[in-house]
C-alpha atoms as a PDB file:
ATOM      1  CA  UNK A   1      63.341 -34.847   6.259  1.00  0.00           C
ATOM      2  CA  UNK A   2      64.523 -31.941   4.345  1.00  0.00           C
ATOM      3  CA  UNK A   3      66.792 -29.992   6.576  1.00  0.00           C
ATOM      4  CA  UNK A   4      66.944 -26.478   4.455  1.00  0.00           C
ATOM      5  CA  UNK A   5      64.005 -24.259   6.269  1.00  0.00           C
ATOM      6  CA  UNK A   6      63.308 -20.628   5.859  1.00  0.00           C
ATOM      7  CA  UNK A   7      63.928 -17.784   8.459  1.00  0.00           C
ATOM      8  CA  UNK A   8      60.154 -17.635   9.085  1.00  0.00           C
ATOM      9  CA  UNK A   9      60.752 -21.645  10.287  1.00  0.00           C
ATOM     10  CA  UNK A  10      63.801 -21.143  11.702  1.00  0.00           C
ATOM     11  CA  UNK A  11      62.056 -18.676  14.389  1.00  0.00           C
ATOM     12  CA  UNK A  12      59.215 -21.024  14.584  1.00  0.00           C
ATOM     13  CA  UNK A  13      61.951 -23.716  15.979  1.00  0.00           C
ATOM     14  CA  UNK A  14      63.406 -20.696  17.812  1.00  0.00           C
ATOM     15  CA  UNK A  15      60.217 -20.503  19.742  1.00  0.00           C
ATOM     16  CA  UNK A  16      59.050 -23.784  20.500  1.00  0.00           C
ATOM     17  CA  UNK A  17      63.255 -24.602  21.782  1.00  0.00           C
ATOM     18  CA  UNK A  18      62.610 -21.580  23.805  1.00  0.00           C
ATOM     19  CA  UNK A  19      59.806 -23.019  25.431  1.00  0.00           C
ATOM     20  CA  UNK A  20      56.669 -21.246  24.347  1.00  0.00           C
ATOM     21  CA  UNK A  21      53.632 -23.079  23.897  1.00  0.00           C
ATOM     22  CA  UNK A  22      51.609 -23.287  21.022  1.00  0.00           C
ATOM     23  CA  UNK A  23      47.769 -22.815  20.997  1.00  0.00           C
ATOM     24  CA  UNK A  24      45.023 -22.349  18.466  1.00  0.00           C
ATOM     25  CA  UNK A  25      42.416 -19.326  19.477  1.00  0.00           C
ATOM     26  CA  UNK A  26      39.368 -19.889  16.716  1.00  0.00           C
ATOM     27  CA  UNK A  27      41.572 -20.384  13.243  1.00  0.00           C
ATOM     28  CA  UNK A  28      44.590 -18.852  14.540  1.00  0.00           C
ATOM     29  CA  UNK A  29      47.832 -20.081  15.974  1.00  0.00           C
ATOM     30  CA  UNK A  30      49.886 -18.144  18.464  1.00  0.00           C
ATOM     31  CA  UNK A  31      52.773 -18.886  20.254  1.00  0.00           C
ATOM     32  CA  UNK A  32      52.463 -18.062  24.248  1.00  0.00           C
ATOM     33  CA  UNK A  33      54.771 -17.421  26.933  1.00  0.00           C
ATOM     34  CA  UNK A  34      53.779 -15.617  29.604  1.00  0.00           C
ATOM     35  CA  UNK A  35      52.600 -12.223  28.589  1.00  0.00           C
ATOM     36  CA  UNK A  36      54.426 -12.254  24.880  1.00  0.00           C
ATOM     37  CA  UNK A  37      52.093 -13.775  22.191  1.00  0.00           C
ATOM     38  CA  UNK A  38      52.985 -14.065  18.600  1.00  0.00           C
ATOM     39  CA  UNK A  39      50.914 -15.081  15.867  1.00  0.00           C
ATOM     40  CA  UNK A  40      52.157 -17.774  13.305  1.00  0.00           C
ATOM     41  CA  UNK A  41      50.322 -18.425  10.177  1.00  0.00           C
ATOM     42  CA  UNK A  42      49.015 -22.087   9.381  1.00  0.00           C
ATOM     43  CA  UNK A  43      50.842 -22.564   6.249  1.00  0.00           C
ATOM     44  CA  UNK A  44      54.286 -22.306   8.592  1.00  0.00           C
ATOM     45  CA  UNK A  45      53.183 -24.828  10.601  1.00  0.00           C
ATOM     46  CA  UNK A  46      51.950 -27.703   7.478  1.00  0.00           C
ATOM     47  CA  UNK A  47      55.472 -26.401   5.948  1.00  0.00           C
ATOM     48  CA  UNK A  48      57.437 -27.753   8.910  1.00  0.00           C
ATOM     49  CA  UNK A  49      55.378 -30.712   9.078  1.00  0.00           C
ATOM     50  CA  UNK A  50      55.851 -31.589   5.617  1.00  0.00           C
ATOM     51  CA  UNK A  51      59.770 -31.155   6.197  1.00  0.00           C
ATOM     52  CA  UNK A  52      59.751 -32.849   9.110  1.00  0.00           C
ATOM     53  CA  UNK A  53      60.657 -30.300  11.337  1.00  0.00           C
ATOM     54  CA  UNK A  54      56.967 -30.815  13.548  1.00  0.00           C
ATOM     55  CA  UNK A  55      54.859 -33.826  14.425  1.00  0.00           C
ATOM     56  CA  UNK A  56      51.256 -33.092  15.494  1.00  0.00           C
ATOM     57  CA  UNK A  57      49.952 -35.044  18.182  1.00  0.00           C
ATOM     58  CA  UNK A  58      46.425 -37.182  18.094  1.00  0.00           C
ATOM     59  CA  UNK A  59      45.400 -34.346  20.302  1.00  0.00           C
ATOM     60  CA  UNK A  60      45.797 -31.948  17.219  1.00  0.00           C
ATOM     61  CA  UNK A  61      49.155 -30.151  19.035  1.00  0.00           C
ATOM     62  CA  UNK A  62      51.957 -29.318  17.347  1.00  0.00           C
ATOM     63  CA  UNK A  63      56.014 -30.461  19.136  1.00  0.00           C
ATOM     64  CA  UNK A  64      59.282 -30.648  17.797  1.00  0.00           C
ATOM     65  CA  UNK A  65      59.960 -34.077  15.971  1.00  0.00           C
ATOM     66  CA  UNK A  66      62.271 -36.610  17.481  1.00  0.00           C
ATOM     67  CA  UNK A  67      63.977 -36.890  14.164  1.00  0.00           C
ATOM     68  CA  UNK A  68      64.726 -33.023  14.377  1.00  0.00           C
ATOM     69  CA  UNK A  69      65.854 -32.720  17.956  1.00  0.00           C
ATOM     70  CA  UNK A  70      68.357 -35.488  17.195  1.00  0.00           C
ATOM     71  CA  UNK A  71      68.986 -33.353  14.384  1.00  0.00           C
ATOM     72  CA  UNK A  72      69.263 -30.304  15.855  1.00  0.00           C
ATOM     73  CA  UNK A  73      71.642 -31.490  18.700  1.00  0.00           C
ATOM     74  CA  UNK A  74      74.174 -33.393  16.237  1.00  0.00           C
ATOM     75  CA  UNK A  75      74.620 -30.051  14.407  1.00  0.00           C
ATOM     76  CA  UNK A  76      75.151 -28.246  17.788  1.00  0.00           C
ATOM     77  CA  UNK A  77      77.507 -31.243  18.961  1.00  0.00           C
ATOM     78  CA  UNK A  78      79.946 -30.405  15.486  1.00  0.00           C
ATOM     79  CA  UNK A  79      79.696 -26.814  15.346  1.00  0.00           C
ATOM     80  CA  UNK A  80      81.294 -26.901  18.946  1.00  0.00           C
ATOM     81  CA  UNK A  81      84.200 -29.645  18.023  1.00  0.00           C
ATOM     82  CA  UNK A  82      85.548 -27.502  15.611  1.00  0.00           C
ATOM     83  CA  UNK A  83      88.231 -25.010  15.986  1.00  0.00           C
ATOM     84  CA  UNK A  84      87.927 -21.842  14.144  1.00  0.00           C
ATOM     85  CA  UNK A  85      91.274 -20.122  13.107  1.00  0.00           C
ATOM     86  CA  UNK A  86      91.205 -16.021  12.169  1.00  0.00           C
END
């Protein structure tokens, strides 16, 4: 898994942690919640699946990987261990 991702993919994340559901309307993907829908291009999504980031489903949806959300929550378990000193 390559763990370096752009800002684009870093909202991405941001979105699907936030809980907003990803759906395909014809060719295009959009991320619902509620009333808010934002578009994301295709080429974001097969860039996070190629680093790992998202798994697609047999269904053909897209989630967060299990590899990333163990990931994700070591890096949020060290950034709060440490003590920052100004």
């Amino acid at each position: 898994m390559k763990l370096k991702l752009t800002p684009t993919q870093n909202l991405c994340v941001g979105y699907l942690e936030s809980g907003f559901e990803l759906i395909q309307l014809e060719e295009k993907f959009y991320f619902i919640k509620g009333e808010r829908r934002q578009k994301v291009l295709p080429k974001t999504l097969n860039a996070l699946v190629s680093r790992g980031a998202l798994a697609r489903s047999e269904k053909g949806s897209y989630m967060l990987s299990d590899e990333f959300m163990a990931h994700r929550k070591r890096m949020r378990e060290a950034g709060s261990s440490s003590i920052i000193q100004h």
